[in-house]
PDB file of N, CA and C in Angstrom:
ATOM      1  N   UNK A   1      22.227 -10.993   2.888  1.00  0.00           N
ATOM      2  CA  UNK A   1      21.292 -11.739   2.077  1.00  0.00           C
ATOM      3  C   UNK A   1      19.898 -11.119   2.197  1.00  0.00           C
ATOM      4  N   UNK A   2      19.193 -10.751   1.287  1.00  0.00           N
ATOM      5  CA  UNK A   2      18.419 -10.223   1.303  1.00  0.00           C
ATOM      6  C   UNK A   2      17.017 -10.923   1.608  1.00  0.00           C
ATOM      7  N   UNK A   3      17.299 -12.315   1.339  1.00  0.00           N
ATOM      8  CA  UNK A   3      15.507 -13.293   1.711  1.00  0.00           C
ATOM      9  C   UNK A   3      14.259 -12.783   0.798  1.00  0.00           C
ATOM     10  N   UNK A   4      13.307 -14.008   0.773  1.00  0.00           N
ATOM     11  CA  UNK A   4      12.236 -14.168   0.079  1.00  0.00           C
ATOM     12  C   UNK A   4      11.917 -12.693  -0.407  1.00  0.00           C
ATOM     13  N   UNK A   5      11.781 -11.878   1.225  1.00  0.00           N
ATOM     14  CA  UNK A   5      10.622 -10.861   0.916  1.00  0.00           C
ATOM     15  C   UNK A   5      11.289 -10.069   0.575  1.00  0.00           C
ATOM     16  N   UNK A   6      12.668  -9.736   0.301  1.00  0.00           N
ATOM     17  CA  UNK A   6      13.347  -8.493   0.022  1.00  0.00           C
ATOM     18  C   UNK A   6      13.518  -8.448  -1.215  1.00  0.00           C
ATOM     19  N   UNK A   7      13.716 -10.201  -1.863  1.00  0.00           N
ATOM     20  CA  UNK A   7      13.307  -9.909  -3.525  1.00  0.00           C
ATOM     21  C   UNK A   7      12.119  -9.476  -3.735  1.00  0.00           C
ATOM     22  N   UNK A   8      10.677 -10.411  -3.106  1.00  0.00           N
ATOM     23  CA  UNK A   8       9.728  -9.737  -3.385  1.00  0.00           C
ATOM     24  C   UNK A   8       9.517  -7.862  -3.405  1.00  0.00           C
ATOM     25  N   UNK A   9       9.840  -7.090  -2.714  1.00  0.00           N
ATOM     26  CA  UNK A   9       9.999  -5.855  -2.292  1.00  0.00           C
ATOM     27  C   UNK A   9      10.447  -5.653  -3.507  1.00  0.00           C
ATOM     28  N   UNK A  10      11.591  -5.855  -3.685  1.00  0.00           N
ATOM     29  CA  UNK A  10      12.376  -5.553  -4.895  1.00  0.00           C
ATOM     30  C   UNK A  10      11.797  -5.499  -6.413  1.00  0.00           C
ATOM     31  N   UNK A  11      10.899  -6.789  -6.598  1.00  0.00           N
ATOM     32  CA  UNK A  11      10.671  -6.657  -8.222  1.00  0.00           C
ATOM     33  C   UNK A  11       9.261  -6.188  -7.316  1.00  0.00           C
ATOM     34  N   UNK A  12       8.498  -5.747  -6.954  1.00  0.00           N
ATOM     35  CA  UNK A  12       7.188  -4.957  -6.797  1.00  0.00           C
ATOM     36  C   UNK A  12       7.722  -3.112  -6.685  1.00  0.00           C
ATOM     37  N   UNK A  13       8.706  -3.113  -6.722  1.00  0.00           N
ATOM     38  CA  UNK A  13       9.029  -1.803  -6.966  1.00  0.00           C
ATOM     39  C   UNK A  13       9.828  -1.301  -8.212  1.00  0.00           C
ATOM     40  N   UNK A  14      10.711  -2.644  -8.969  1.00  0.00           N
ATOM     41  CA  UNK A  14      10.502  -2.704 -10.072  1.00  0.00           C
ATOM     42  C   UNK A  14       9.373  -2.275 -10.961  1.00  0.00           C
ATOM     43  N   UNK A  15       8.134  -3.066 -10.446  1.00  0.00           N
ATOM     44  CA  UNK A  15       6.976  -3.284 -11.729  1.00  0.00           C
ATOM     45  C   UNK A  15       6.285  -2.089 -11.394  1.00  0.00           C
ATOM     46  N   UNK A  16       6.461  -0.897 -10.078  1.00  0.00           N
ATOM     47  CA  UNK A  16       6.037   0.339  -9.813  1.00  0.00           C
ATOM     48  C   UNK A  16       6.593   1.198 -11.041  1.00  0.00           C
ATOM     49  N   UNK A  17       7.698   1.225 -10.206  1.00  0.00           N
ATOM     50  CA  UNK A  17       8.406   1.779 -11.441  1.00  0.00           C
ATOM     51  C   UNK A  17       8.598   2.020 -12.951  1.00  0.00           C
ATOM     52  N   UNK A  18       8.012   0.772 -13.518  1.00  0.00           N
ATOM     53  CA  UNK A  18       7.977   0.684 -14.806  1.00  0.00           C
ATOM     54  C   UNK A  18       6.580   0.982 -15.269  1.00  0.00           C
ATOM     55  N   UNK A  19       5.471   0.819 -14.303  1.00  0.00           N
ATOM     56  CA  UNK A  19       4.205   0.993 -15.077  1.00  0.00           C
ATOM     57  C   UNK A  19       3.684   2.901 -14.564  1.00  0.00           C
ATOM     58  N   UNK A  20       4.131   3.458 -13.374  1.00  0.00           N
ATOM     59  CA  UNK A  20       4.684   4.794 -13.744  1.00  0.00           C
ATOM     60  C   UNK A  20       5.319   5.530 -14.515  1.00  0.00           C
ATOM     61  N   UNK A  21       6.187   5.079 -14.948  1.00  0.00           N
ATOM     62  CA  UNK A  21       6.994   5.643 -16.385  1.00  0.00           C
ATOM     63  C   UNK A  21       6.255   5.014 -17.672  1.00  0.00           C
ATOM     64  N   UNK A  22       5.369   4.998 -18.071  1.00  0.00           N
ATOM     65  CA  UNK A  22       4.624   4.745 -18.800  1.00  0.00           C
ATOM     66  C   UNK A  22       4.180   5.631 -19.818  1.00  0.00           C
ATOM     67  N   UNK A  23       4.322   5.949 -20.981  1.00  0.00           N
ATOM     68  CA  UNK A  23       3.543   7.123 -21.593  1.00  0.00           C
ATOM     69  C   UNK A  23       2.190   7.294 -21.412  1.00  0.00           C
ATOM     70  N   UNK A  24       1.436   6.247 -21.315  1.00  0.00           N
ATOM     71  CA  UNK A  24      -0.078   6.369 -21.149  1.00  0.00           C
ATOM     72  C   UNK A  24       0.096   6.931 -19.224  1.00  0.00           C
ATOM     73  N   UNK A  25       1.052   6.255 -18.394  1.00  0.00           N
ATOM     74  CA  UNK A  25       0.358   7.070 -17.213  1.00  0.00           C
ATOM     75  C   UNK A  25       0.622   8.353 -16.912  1.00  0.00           C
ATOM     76  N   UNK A  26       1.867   8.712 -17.758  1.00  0.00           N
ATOM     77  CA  UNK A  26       1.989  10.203 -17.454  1.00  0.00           C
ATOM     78  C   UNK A  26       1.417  10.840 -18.391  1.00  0.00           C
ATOM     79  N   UNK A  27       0.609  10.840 -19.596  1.00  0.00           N
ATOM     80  CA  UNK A  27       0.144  11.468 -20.148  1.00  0.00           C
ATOM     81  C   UNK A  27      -1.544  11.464 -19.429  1.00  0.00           C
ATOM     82  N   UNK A  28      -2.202  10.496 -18.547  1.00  0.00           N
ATOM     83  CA  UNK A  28      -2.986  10.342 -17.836  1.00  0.00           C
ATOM     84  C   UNK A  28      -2.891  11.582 -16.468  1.00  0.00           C
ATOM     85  N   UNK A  29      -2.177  11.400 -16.039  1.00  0.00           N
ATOM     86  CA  UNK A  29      -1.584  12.430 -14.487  1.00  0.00           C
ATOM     87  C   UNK A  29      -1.546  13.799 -15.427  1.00  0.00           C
ATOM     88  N   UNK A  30      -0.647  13.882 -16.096  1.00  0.00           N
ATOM     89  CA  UNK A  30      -0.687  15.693 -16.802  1.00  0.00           C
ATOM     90  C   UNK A  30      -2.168  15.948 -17.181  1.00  0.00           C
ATOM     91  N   UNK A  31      -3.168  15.468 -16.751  1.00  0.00           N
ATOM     92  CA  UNK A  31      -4.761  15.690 -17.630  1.00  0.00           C
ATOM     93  C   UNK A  31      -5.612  16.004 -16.036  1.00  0.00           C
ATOM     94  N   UNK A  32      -4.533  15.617 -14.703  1.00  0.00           N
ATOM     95  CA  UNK A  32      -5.446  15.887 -13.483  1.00  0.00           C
ATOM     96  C   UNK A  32      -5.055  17.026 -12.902  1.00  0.00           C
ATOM     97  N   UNK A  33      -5.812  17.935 -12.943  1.00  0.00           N
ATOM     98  CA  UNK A  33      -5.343  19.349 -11.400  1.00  0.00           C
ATOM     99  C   UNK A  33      -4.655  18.851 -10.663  1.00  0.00           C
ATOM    100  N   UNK A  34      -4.545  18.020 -10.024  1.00  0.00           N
ATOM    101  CA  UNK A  34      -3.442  18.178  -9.123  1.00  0.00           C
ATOM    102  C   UNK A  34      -1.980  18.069  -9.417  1.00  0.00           C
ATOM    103  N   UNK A  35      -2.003  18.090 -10.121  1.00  0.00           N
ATOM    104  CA  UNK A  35      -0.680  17.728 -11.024  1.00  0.00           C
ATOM    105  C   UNK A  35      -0.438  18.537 -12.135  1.00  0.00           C
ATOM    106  N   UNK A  36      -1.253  19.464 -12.288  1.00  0.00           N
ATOM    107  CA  UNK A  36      -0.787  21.445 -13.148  1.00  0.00           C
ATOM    108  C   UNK A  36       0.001  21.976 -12.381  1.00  0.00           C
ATOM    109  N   UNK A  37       0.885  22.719 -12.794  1.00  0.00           N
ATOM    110  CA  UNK A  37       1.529  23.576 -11.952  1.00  0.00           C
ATOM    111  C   UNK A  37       1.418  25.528 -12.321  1.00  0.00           C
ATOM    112  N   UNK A  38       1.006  25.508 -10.974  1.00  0.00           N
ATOM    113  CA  UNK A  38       0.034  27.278 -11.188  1.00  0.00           C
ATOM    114  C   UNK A  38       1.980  28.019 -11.720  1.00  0.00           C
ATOM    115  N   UNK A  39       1.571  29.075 -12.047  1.00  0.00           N
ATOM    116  CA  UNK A  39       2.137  30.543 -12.765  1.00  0.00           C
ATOM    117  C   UNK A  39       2.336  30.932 -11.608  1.00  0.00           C
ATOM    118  N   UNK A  40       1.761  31.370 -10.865  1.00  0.00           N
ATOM    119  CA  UNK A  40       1.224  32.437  -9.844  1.00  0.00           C
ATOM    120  C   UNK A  40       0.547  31.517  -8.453  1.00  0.00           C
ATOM    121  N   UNK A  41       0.897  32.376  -7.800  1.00  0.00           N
ATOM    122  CA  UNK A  41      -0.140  31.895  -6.783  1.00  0.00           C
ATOM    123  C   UNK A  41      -1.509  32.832  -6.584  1.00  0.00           C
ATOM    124  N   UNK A  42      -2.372  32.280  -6.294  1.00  0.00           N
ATOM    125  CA  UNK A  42      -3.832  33.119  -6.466  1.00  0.00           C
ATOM    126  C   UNK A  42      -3.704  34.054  -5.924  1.00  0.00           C
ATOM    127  N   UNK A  43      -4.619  35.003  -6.045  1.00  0.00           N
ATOM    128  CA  UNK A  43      -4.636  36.149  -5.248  1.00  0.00           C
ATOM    129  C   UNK A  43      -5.197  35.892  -3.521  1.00  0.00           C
ATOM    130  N   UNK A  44      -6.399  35.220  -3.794  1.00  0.00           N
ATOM    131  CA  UNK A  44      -6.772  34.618  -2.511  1.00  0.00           C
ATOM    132  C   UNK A  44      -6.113  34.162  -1.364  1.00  0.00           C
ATOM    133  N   UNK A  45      -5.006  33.260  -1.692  1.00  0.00           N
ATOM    134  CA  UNK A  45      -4.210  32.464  -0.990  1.00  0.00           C
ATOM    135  C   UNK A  45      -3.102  33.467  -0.656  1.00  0.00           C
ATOM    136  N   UNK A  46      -2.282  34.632  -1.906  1.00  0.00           N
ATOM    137  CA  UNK A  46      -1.699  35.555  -0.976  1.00  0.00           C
ATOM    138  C   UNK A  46      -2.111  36.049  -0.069  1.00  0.00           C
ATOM    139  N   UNK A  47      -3.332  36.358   0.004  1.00  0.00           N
ATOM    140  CA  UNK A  47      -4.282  37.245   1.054  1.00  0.00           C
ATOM    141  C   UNK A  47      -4.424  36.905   2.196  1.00  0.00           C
ATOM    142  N   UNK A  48      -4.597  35.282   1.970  1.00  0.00           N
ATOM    143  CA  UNK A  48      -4.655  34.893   3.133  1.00  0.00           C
ATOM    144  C   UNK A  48      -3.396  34.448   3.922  1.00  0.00           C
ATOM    145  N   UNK A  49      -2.078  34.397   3.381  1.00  0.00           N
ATOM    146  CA  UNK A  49      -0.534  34.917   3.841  1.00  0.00           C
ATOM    147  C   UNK A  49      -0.492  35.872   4.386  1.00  0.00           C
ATOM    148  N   UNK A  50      -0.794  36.814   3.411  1.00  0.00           N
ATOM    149  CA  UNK A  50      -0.309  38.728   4.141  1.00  0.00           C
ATOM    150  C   UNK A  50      -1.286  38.685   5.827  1.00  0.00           C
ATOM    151  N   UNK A  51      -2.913  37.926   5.645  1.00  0.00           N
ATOM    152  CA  UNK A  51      -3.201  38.040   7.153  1.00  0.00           C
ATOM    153  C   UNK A  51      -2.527  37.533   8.215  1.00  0.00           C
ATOM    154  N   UNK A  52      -2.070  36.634   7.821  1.00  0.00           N
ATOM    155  CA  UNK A  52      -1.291  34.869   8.614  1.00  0.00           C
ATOM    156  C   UNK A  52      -0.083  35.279   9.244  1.00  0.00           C
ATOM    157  N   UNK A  53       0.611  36.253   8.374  1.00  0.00           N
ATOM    158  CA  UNK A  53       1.504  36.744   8.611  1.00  0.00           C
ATOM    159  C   UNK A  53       1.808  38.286   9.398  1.00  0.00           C
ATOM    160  N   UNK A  54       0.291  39.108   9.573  1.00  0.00           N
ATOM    161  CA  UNK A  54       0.193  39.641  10.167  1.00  0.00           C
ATOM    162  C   UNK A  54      -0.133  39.479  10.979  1.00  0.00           C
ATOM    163  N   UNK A  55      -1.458  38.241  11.942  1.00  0.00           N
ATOM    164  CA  UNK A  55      -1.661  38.369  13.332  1.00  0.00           C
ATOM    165  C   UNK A  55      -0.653  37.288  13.673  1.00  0.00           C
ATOM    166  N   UNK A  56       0.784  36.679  13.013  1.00  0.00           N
ATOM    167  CA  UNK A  56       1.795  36.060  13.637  1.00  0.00           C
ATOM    168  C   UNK A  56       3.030  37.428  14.348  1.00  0.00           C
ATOM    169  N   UNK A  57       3.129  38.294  13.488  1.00  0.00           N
ATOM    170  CA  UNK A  57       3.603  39.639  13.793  1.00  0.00           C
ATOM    171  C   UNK A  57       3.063  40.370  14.855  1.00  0.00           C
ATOM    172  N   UNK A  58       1.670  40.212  14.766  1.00  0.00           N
ATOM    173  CA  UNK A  58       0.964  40.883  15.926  1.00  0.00           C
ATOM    174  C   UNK A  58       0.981  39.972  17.512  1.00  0.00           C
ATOM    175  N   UNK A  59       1.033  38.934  17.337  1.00  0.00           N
ATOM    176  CA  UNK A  59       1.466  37.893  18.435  1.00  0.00           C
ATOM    177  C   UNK A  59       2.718  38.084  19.001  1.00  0.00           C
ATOM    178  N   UNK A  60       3.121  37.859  18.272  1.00  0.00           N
ATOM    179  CA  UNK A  60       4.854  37.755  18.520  1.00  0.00           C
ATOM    180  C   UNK A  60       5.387  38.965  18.235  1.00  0.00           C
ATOM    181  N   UNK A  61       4.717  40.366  18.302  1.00  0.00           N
ATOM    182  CA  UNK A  61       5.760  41.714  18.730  1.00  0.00           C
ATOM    183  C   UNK A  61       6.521  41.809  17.494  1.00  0.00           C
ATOM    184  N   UNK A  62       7.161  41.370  16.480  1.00  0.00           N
ATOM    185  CA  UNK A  62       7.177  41.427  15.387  1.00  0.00           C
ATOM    186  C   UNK A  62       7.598  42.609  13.877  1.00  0.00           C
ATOM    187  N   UNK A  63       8.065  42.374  13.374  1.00  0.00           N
ATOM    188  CA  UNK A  63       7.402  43.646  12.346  1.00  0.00           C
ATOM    189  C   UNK A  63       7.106  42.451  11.050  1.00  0.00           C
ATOM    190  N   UNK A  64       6.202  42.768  10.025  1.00  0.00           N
ATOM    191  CA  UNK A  64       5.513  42.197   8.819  1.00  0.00           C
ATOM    192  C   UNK A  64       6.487  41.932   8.343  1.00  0.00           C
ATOM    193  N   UNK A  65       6.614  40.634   7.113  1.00  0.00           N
ATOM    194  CA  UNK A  65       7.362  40.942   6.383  1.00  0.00           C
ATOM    195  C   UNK A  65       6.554  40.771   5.121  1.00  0.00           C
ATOM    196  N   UNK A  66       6.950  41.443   3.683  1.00  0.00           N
ATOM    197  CA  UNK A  66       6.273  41.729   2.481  1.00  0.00           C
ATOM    198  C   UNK A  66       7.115  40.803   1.417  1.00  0.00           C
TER     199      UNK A  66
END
């Protein structure tokens, strides 16, 4: 038996659910950066891999990987 609060739980994740699937909220979210999805990853952020990944190689005896 699930009790008071487990219905409650229940239709509040219902009414999540339904006002997320919303055309207005997902056409809202596709309009924020965080929620684009890159092509590529920057050049920057590789860069800062290829280092990350070299003084982890250099720590740990290692060879790079590319």
């Amino acid at each position: 038996m699930k009790g008071k609060n487990g219905d409650r739980r229940a239709r509040l994740a219902n009414d999540i659910r339904r006002q997320v699937g919303t055309e207005a909220t997902k056409r809202f979210l596709r309009t924020l950066p965080v929620f684009r999805l890159e092509k590529e990853m920057p050049k920057r952020l590789t860069d800062l891999l290829d280092r990350l990944d070299g003084a982890e190689a250099d720590k740990t005896g290692g060879a790079r990987r590319h």
